[in-house]
Each structure stands twice: as C-alpha cells, then as structure tokens.
Protein backbone atom coordinates (compact mmCIF):
# COMPACT_ATOMS: atom_id res chain seq x y z
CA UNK A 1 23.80 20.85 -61.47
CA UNK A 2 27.65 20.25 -61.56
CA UNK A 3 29.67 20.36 -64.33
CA UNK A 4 32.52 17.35 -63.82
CA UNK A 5 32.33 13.86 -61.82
CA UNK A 6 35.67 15.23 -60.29
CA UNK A 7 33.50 18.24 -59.05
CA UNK A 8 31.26 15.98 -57.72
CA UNK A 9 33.67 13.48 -55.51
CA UNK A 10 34.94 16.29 -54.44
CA UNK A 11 32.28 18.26 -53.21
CA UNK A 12 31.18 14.26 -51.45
CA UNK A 13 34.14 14.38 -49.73
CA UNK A 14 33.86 17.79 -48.23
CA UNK A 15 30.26 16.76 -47.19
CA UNK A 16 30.72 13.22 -45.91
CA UNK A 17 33.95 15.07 -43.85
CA UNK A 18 31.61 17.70 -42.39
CA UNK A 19 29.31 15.08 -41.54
CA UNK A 20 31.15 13.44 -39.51
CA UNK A 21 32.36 16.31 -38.02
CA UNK A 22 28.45 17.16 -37.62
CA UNK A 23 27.64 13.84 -35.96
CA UNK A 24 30.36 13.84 -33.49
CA UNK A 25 28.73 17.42 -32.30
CA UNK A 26 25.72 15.89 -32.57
CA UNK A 27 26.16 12.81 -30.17
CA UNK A 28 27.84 15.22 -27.61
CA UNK A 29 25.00 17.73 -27.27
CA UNK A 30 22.40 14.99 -27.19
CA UNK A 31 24.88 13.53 -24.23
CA UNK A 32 24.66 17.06 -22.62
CA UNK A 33 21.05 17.53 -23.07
CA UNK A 34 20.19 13.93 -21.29
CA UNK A 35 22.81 15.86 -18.45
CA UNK A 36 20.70 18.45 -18.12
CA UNK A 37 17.51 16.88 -18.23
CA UNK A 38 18.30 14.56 -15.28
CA UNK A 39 20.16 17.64 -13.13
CA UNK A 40 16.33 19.17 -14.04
CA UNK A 41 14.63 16.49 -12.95
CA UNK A 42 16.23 16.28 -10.04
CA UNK A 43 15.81 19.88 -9.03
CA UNK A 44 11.93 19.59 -9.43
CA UNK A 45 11.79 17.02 -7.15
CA UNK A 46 13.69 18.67 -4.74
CA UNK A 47 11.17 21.92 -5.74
CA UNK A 48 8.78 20.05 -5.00
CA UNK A 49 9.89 18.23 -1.82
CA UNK A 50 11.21 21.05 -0.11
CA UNK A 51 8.88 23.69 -1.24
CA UNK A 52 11.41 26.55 -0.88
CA UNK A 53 11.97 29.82 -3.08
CA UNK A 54 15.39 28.26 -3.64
CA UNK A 55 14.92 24.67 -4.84
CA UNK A 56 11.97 26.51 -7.35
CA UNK A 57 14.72 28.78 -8.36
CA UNK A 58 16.95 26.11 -8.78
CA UNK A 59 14.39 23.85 -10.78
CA UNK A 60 13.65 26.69 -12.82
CA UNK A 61 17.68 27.75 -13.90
CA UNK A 62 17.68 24.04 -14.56
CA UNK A 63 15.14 23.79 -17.00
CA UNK A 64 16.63 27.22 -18.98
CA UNK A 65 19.38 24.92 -19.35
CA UNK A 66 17.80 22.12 -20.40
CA UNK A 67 15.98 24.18 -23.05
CA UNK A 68 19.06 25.84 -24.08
CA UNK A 69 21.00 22.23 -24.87
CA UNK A 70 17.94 20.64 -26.99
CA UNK A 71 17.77 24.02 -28.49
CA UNK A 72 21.82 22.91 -29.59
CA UNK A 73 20.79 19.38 -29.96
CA UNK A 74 18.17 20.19 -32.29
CA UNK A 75 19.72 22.75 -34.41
CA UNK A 76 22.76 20.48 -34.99
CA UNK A 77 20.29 17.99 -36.00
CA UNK A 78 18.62 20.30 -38.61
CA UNK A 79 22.14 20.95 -40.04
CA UNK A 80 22.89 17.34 -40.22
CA UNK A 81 19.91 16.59 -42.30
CA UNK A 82 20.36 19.26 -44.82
CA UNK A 83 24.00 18.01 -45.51
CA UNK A 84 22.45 14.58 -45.73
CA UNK A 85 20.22 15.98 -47.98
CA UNK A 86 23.20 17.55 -50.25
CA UNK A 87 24.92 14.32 -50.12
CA UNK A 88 22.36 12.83 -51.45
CA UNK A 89 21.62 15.17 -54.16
CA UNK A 90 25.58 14.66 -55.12
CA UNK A 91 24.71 10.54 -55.21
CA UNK A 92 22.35 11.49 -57.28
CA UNK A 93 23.98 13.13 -59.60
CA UNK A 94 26.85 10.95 -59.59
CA UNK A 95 24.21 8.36 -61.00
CA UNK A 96 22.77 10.66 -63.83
CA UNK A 97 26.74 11.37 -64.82
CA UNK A 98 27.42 7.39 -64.68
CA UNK A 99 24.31 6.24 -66.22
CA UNK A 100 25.38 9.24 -69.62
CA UNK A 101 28.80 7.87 -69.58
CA UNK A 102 27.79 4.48 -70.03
C-alpha cells in the first residue's frame, strides 16, 4: 500500500490532525442540531396550541432547520468514519511494516 514507514507516520499525522479537526466540527453541529430540535419542538407546541397559520408556519421553518443541521451532523459524521477508517488502514500497515522488519 505505502512504500516507507516514514510515509506512513506521516500520512497518521495528517489524519489523526484532520480528525480532530473533524470532531471538533462534529461536536458543534450535533450542539446546533439539539438547538434546533428544541426551538422545533417548541414551535409545534405552540402550532398546536394556538392553531394559527403562523405558529404552523413557524413549526414548519423550524423543522427545515432542524433537518438541515442533522443533515450537517450526519455528513460530518460519515466523514469522520472514513478517516477513522484510513487511520486504521495506516495502523495496519504500520504493523505489517514492523512485524517484516523484525
């Protein structure tokens, strides 16, 4: 897969770097999403309470937004997991080169 362990701890260090990066995205857009599901929650019960063309138009911009920050939340996620994925394919290899040298 890669030619040199120096290859390797490099390309580790770019990944663990953009994971981090990744999960600090990550924890904010799951922070907005739980934002926007409780400002949607709260506008269908007002919906629903006051009955009015208004609070249903509210309720409804609310959940657009709500679907548009898990939409973030869950493509950040995906993302995360692939480079997780990579890293662990570099581990991997990193073993194979070890276990040869040895």
């Amino acid at each position: 897969m890669f030619k040199s362990k120096s290859s390797i701890e490099r390309k580790l260090v770019s990944v663990s770097a953009e994971l981090v990066k990744l999960t600090e995205e990550l924890q904010l857009a799951e922070q907005q999403t739980r934002f926007f599901e409780e400002q949607s929650e709260d506008a269908r019960l007002r919906s629903l309470v006051s009955e009015s063309p208004l609070a249903q138009s509210e309720y409804k911009d609310a959940r657009k937004s709500t679907t548009a920050a898990r939409k973030v939340s869950d493509s950040l996620s995906r993302r995360k997991d692939k480079l997780q994925q990579k890293q662990d394919a570099l581990l991997d290899e990193m073993g194979r080169i070890a276990r040869k040298s040895s």
